[in-house]
PDB file of N, CA and C in Angstrom:
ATOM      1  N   UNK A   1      97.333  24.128 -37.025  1.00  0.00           N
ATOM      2  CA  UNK A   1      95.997  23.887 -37.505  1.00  0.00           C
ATOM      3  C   UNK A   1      95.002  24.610 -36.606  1.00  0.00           C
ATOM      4  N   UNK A   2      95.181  25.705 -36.321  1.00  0.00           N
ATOM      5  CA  UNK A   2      94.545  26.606 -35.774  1.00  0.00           C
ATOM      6  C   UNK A   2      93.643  27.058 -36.450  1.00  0.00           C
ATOM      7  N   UNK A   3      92.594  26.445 -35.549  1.00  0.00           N
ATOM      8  CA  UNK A   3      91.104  27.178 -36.295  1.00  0.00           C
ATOM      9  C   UNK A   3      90.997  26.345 -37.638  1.00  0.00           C
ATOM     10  N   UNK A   4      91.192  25.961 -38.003  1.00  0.00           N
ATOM     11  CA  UNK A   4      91.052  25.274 -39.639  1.00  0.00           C
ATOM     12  C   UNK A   4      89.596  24.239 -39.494  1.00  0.00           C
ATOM     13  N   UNK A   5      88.702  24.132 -40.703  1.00  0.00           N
ATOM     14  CA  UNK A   5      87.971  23.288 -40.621  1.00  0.00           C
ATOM     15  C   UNK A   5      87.067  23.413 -39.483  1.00  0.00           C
ATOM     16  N   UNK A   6      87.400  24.195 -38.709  1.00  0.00           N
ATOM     17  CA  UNK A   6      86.344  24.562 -37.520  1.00  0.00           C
ATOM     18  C   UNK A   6      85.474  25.448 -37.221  1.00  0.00           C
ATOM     19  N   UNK A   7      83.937  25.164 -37.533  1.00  0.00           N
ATOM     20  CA  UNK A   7      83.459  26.410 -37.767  1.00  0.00           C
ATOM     21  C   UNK A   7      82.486  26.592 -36.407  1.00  0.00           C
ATOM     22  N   UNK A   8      82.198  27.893 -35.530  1.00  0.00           N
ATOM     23  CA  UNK A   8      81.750  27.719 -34.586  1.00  0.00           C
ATOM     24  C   UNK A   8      80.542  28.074 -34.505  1.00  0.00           C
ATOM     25  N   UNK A   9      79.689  27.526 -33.714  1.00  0.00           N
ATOM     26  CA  UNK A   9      78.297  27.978 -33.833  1.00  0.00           C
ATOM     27  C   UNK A   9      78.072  29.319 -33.584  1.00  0.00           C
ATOM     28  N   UNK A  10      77.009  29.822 -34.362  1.00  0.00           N
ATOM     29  CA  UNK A  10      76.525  31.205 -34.098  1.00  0.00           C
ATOM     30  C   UNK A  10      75.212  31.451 -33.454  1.00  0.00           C
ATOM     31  N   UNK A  11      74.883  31.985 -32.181  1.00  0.00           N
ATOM     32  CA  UNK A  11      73.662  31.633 -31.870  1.00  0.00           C
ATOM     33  C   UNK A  11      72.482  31.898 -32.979  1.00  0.00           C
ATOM     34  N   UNK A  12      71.262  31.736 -32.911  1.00  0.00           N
ATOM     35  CA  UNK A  12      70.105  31.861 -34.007  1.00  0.00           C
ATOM     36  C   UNK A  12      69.635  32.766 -33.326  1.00  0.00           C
ATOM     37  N   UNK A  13      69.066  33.892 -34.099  1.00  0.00           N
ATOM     38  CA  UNK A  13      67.937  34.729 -33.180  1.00  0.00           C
ATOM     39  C   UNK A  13      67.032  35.348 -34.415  1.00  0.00           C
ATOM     40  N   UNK A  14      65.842  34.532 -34.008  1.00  0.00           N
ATOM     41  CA  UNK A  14      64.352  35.215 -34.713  1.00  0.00           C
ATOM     42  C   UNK A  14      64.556  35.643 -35.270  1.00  0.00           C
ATOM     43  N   UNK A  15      64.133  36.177 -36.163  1.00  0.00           N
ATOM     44  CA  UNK A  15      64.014  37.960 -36.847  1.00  0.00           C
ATOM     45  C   UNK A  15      62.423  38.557 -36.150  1.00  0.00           C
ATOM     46  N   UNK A  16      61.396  37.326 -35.592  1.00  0.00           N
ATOM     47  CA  UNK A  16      60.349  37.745 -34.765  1.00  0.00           C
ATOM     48  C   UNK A  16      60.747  37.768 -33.602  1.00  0.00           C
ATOM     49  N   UNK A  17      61.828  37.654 -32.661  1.00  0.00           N
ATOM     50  CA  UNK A  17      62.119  37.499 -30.752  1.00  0.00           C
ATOM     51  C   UNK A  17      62.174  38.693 -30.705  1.00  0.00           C
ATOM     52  N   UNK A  18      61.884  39.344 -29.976  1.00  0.00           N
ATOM     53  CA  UNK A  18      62.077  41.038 -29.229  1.00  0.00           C
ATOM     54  C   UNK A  18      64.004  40.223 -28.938  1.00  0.00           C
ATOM     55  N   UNK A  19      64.452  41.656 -28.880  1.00  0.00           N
ATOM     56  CA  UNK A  19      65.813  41.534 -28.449  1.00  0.00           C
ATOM     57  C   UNK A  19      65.723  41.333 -26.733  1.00  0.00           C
ATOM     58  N   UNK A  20      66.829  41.414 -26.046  1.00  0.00           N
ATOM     59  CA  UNK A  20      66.995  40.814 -25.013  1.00  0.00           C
ATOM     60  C   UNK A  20      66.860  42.211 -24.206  1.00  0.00           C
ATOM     61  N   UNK A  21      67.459  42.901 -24.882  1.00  0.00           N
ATOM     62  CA  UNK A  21      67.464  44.595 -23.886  1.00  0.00           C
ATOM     63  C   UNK A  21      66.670  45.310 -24.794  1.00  0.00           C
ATOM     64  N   UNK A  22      65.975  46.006 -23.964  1.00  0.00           N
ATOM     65  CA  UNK A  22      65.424  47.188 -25.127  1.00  0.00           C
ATOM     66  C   UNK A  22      66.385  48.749 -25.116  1.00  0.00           C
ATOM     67  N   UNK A  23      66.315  49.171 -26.463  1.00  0.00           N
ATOM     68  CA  UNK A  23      66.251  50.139 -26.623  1.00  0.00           C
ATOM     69  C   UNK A  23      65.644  51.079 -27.016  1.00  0.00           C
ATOM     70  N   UNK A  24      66.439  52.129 -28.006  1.00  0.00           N
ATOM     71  CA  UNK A  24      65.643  53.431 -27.979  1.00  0.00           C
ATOM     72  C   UNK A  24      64.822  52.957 -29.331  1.00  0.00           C
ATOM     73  N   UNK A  25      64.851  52.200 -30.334  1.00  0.00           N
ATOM     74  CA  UNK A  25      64.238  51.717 -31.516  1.00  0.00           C
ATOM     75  C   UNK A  25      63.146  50.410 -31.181  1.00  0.00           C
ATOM     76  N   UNK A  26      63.197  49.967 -29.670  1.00  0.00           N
ATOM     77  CA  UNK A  26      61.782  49.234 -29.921  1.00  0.00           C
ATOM     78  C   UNK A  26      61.245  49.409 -28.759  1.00  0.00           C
ATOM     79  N   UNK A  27      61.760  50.398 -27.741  1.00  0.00           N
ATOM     80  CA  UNK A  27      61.114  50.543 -26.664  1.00  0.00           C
ATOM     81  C   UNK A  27      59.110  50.482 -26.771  1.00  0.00           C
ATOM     82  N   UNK A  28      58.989  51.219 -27.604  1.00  0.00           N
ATOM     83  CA  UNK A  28      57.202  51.107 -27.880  1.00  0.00           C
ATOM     84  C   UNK A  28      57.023  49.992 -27.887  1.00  0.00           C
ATOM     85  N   UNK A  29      57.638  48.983 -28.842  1.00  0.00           N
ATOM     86  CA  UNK A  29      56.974  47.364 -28.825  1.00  0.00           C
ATOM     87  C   UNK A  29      57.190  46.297 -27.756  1.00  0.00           C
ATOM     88  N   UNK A  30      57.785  47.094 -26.670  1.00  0.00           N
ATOM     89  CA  UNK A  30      58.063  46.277 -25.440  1.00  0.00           C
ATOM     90  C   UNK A  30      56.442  46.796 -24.046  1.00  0.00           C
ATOM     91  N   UNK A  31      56.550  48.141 -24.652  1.00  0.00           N
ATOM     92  CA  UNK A  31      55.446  48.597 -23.884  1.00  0.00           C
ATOM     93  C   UNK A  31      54.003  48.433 -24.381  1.00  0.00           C
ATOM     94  N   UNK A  32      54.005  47.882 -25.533  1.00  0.00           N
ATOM     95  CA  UNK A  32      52.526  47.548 -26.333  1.00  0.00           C
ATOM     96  C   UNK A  32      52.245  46.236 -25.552  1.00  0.00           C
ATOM     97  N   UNK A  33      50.375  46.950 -25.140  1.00  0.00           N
ATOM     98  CA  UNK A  33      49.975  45.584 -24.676  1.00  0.00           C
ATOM     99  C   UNK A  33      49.815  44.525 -25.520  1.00  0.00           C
ATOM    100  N   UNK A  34      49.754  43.111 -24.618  1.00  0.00           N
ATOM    101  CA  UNK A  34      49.475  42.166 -25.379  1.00  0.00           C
ATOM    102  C   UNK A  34      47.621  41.863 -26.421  1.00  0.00           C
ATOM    103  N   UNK A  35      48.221  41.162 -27.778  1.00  0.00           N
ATOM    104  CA  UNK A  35      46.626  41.441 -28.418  1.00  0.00           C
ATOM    105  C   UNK A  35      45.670  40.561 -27.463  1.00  0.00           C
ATOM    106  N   UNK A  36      44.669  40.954 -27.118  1.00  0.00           N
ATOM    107  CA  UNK A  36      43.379  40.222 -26.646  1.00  0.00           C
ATOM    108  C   UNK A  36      42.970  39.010 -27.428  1.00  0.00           C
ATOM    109  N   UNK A  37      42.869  38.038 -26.418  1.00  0.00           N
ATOM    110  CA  UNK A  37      42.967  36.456 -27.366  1.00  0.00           C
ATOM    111  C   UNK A  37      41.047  36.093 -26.662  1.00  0.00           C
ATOM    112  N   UNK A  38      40.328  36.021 -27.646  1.00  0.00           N
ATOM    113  CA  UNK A  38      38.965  36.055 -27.881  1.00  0.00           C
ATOM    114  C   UNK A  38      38.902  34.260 -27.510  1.00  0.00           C
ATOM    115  N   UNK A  39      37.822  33.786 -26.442  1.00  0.00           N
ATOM    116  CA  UNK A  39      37.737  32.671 -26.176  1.00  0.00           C
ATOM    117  C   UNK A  39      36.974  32.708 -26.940  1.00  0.00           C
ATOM    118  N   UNK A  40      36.273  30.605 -26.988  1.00  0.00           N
ATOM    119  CA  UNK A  40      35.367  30.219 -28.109  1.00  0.00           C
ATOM    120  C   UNK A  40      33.669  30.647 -27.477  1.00  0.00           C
ATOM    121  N   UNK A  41      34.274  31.079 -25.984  1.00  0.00           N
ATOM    122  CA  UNK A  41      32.683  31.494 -25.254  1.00  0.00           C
ATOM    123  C   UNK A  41      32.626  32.823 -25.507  1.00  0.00           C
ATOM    124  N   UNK A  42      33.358  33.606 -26.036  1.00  0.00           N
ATOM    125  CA  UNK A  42      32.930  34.752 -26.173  1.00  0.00           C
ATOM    126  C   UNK A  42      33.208  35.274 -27.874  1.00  0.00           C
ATOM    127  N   UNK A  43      32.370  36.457 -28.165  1.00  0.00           N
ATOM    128  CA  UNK A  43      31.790  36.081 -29.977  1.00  0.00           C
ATOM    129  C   UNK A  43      30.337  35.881 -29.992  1.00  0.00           C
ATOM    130  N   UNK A  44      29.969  36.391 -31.254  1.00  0.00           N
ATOM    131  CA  UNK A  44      29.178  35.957 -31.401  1.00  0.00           C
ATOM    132  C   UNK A  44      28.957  34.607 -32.018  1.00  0.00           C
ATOM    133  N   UNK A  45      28.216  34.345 -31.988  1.00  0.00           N
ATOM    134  CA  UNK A  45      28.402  32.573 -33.277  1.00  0.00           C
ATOM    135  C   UNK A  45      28.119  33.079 -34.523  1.00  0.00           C
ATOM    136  N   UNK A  46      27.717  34.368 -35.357  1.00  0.00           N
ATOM    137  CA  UNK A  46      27.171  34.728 -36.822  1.00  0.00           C
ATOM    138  C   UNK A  46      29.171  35.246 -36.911  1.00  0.00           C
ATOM    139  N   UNK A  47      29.894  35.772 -36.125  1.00  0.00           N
ATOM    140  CA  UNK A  47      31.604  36.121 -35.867  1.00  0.00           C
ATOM    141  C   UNK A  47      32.052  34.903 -36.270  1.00  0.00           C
ATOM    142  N   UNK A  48      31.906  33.802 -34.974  1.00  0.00           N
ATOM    143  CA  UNK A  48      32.791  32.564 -35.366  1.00  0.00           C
ATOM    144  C   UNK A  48      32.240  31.826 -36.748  1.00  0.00           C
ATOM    145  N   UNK A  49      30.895  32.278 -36.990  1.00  0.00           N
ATOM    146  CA  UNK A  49      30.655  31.119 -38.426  1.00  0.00           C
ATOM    147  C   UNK A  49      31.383  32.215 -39.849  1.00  0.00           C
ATOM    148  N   UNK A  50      31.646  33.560 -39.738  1.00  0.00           N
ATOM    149  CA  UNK A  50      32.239  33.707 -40.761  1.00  0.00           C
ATOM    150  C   UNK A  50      33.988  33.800 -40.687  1.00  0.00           C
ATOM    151  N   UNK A  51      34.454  33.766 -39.295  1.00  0.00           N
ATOM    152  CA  UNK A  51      35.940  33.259 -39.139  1.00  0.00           C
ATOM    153  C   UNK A  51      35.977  32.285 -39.911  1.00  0.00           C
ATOM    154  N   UNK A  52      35.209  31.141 -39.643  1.00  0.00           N
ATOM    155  CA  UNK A  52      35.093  29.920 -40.110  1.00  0.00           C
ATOM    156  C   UNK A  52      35.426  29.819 -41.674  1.00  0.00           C
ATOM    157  N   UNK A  53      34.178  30.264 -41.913  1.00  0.00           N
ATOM    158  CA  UNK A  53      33.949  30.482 -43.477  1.00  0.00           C
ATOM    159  C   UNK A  53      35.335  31.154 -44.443  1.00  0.00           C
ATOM    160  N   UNK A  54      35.768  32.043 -43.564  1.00  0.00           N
ATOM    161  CA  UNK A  54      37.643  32.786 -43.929  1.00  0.00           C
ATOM    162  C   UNK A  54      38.283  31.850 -43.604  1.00  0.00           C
ATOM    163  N   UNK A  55      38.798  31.174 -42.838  1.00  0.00           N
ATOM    164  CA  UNK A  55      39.607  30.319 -42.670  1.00  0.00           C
ATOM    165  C   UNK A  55      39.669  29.301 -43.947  1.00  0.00           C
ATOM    166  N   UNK A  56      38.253  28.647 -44.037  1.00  0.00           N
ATOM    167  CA  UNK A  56      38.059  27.290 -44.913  1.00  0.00           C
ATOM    168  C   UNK A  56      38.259  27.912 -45.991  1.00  0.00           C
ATOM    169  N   UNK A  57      38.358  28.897 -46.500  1.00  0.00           N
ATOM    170  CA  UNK A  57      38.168  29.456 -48.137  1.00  0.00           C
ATOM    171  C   UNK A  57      39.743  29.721 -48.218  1.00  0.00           C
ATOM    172  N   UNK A  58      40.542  29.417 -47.080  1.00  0.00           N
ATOM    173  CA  UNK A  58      42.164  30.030 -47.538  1.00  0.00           C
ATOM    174  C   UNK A  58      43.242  28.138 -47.753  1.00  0.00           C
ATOM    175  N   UNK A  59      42.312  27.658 -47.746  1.00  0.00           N
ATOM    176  CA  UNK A  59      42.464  26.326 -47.661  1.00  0.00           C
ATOM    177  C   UNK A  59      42.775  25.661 -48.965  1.00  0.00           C
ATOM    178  N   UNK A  60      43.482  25.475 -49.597  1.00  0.00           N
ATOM    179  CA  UNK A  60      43.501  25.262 -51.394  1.00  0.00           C
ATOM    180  C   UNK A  60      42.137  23.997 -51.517  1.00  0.00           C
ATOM    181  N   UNK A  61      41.926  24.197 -52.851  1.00  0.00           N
ATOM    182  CA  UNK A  61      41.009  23.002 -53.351  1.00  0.00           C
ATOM    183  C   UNK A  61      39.909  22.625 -52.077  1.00  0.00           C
ATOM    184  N   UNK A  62      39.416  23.474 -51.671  1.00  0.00           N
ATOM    185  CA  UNK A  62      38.499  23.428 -50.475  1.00  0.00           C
ATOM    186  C   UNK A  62      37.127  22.144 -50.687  1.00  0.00           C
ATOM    187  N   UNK A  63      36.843  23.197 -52.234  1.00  0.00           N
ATOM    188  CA  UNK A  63      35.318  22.824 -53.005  1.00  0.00           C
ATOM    189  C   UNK A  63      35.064  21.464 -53.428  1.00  0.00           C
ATOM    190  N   UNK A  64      36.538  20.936 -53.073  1.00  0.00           N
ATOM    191  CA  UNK A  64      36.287  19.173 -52.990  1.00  0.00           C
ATOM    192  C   UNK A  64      35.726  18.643 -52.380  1.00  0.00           C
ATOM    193  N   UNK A  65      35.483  19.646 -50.843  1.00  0.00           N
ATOM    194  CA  UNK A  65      34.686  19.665 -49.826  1.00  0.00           C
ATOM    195  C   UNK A  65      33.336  19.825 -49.396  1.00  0.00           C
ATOM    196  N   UNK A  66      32.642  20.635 -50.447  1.00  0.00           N
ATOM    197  CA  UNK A  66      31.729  21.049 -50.577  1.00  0.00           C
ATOM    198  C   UNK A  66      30.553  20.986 -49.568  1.00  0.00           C
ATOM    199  N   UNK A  67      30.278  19.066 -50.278  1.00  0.00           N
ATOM    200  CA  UNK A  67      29.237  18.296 -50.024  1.00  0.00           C
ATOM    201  C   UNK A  67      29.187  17.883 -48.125  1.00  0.00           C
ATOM    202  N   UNK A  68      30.371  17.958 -47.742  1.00  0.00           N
ATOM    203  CA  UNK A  68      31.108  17.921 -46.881  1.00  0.00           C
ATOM    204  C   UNK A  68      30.166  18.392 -45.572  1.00  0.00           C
ATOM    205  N   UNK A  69      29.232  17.964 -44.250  1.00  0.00           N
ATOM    206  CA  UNK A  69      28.516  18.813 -43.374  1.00  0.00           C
ATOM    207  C   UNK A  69      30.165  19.095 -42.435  1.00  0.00           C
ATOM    208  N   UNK A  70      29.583  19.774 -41.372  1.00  0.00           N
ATOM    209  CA  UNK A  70      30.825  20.278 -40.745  1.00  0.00           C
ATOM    210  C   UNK A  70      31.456  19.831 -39.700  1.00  0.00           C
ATOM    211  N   UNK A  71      30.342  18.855 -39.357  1.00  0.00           N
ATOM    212  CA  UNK A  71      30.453  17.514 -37.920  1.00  0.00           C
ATOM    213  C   UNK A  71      31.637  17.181 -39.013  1.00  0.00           C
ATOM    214  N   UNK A  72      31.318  16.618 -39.866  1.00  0.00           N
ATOM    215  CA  UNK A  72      31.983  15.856 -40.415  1.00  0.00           C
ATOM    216  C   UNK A  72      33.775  16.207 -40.517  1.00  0.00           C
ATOM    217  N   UNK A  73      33.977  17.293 -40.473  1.00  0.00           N
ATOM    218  CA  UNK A  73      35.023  18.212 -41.133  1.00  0.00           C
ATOM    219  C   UNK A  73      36.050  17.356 -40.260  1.00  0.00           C
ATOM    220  N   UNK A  74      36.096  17.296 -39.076  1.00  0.00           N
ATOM    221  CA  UNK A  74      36.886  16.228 -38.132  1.00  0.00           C
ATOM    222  C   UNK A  74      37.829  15.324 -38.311  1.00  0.00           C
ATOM    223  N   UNK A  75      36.840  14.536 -39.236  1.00  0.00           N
ATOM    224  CA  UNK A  75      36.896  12.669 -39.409  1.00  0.00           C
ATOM    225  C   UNK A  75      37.322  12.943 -40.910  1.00  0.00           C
ATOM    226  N   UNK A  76      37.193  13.372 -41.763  1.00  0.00           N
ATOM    227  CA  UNK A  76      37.238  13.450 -43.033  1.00  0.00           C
ATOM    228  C   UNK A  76      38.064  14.723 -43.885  1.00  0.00           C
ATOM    229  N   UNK A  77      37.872  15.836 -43.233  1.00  0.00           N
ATOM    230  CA  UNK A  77      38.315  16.798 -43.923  1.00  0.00           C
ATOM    231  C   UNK A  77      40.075  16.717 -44.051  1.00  0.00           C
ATOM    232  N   UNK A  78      40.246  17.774 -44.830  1.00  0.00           N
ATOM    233  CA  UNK A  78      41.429  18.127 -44.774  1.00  0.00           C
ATOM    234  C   UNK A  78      42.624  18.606 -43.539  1.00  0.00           C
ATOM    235  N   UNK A  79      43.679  18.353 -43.108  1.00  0.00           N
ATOM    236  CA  UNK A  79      44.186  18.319 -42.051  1.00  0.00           C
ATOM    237  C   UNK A  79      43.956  19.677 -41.493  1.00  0.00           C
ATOM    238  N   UNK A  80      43.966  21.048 -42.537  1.00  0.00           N
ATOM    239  CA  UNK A  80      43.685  22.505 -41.806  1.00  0.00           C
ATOM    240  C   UNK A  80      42.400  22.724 -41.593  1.00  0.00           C
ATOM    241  N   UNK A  81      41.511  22.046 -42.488  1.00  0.00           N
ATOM    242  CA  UNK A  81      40.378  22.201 -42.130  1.00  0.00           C
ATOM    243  C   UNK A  81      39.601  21.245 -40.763  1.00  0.00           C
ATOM    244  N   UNK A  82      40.129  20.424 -40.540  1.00  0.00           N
ATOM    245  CA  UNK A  82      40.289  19.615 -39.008  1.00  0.00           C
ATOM    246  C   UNK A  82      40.624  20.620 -37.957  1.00  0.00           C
ATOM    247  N   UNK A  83      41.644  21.291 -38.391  1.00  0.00           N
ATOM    248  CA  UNK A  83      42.068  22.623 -36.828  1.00  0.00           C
ATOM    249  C   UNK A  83      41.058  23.057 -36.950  1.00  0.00           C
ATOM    250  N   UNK A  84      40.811  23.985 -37.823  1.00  0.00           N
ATOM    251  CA  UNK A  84      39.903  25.201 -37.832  1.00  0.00           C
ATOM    252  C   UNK A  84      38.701  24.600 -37.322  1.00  0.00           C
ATOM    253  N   UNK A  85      38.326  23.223 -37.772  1.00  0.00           N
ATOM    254  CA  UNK A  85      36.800  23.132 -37.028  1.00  0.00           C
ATOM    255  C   UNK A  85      36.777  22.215 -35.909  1.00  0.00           C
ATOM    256  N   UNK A  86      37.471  21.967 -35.264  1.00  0.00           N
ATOM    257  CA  UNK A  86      38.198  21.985 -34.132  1.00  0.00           C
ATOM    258  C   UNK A  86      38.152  23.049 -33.328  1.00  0.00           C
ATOM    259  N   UNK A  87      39.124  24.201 -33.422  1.00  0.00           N
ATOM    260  CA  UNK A  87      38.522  25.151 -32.787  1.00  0.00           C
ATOM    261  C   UNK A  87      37.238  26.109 -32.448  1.00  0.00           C
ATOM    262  N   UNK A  88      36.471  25.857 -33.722  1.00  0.00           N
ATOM    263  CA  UNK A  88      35.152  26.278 -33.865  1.00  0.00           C
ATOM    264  C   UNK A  88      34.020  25.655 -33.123  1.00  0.00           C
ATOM    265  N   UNK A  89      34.525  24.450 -33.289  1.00  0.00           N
ATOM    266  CA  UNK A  89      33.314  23.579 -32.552  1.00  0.00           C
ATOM    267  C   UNK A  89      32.216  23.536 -31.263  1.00  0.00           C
ATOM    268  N   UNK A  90      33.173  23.824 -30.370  1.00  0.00           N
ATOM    269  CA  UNK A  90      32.323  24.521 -28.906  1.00  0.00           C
ATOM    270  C   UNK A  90      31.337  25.392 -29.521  1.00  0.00           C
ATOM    271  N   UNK A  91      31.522  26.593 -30.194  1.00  0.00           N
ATOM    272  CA  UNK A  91      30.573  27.648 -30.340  1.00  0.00           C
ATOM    273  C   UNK A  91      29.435  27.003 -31.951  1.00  0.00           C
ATOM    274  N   UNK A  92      30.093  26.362 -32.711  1.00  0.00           N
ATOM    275  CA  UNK A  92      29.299  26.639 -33.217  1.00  0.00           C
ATOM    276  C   UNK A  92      28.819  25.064 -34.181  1.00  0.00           C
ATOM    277  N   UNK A  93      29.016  24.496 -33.190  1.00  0.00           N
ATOM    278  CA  UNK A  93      28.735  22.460 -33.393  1.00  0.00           C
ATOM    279  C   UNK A  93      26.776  22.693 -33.811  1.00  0.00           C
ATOM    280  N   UNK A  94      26.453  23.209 -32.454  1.00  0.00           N
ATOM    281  CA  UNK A  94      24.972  23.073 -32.439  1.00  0.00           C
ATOM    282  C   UNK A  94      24.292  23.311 -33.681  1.00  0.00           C
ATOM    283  N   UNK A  95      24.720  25.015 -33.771  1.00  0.00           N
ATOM    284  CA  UNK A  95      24.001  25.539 -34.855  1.00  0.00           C
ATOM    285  C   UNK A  95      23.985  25.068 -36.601  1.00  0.00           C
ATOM    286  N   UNK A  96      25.940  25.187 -36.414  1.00  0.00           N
ATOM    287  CA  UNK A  96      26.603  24.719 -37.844  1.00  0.00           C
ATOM    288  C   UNK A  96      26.959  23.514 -37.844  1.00  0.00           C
ATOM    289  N   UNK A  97      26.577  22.714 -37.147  1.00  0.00           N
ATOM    290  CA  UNK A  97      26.942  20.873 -37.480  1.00  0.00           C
ATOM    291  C   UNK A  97      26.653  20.277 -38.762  1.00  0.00           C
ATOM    292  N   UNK A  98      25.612  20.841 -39.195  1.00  0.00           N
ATOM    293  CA  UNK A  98      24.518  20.249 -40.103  1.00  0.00           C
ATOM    294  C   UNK A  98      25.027  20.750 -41.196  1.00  0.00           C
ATOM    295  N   UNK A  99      25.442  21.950 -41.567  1.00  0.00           N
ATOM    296  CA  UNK A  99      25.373  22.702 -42.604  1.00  0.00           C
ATOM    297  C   UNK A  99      26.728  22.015 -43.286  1.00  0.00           C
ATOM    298  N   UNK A 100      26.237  21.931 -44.896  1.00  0.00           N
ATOM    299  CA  UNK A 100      27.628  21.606 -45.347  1.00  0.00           C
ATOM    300  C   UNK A 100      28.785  22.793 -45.787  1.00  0.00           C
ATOM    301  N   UNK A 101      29.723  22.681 -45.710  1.00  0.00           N
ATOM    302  CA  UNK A 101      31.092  23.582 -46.434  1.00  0.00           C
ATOM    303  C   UNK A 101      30.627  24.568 -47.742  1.00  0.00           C
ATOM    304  N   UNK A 102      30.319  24.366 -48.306  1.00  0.00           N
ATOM    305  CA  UNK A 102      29.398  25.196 -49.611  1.00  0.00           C
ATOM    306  C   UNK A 102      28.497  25.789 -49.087  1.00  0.00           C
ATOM    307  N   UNK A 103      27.694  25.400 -48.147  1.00  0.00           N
ATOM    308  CA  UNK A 103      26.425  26.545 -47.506  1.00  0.00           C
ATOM    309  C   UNK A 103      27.189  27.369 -47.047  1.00  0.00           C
ATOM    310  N   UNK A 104      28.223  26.871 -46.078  1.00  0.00           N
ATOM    311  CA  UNK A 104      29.020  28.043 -44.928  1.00  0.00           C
ATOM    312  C   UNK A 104      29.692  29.197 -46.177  1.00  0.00           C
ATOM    313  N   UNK A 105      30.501  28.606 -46.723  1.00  0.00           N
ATOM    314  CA  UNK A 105      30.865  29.355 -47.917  1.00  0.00           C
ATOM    315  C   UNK A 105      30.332  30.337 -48.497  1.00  0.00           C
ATOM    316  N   UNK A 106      29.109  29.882 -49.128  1.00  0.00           N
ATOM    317  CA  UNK A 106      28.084  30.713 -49.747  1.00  0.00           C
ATOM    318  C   UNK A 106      27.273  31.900 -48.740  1.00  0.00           C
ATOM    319  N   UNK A 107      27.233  31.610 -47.314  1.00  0.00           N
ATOM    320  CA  UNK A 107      26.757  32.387 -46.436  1.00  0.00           C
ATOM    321  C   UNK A 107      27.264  33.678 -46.352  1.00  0.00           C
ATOM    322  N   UNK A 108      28.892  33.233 -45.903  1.00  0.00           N
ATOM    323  CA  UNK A 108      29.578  34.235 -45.443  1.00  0.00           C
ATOM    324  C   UNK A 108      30.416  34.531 -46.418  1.00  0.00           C
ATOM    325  N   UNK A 109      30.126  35.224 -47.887  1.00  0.00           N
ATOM    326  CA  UNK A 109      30.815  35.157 -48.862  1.00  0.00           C
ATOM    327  C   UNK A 109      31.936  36.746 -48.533  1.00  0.00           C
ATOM    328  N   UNK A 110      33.004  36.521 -48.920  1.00  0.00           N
ATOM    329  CA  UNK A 110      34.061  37.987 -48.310  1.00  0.00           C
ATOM    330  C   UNK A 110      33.212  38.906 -49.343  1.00  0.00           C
TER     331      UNK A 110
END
């Protein structure tokens, strides 16, 4: 009963992990710098309010939201729309607190 019924694990590997060694087919993507990760202090806030505005519009059934101000988005919104204004918030609580989801929308239309 050799080997029968026994199947052995195969390790998993990404199809996104860089391989372990490089070679001659990804050497460039080992030497590409890393992308620049934009804090919430830096941007403009008219940048982060139409990130914003892209983000919330990729959100299904958003416009349920509408009425929705953006303090609010937190406590009430939808669970992706909670990240997104979450991360937004530092930069742009002050300005865009007030405004509801349909203004932002309508602002920064793609």
């Amino acid at each position: 009963m050799r080997g029968k019924g026994r199947v052995l694990p195969v390790p998993f590997r990404s199809p996104v992990c860089p391989p372990s060694r490089p070679n001659a087919n990804n050497s460039r993507e080992l030497r590409a710098k890393p992308a620049k990760l934009v804090a919430p202090s830096e941007g403009s806030t008219a940048q982060w309010a139409k990130w914003l505005a892209d983000q919330l519009r990729q959100i299904p059934d958003i416009q349920v939201y509408d009425a929705l101000r953006l303090n609010d988005l937190a406590a009430k919104g939808p669970v992706r729309a909670r990240a997104v204004w979450t991360t937004a918030q530092a930069v742009l609580g002050k300005d865009y607190g007030s405004v509801t989801v349909a203004d932002l929308l309508k602002r920064f239309q793609s």
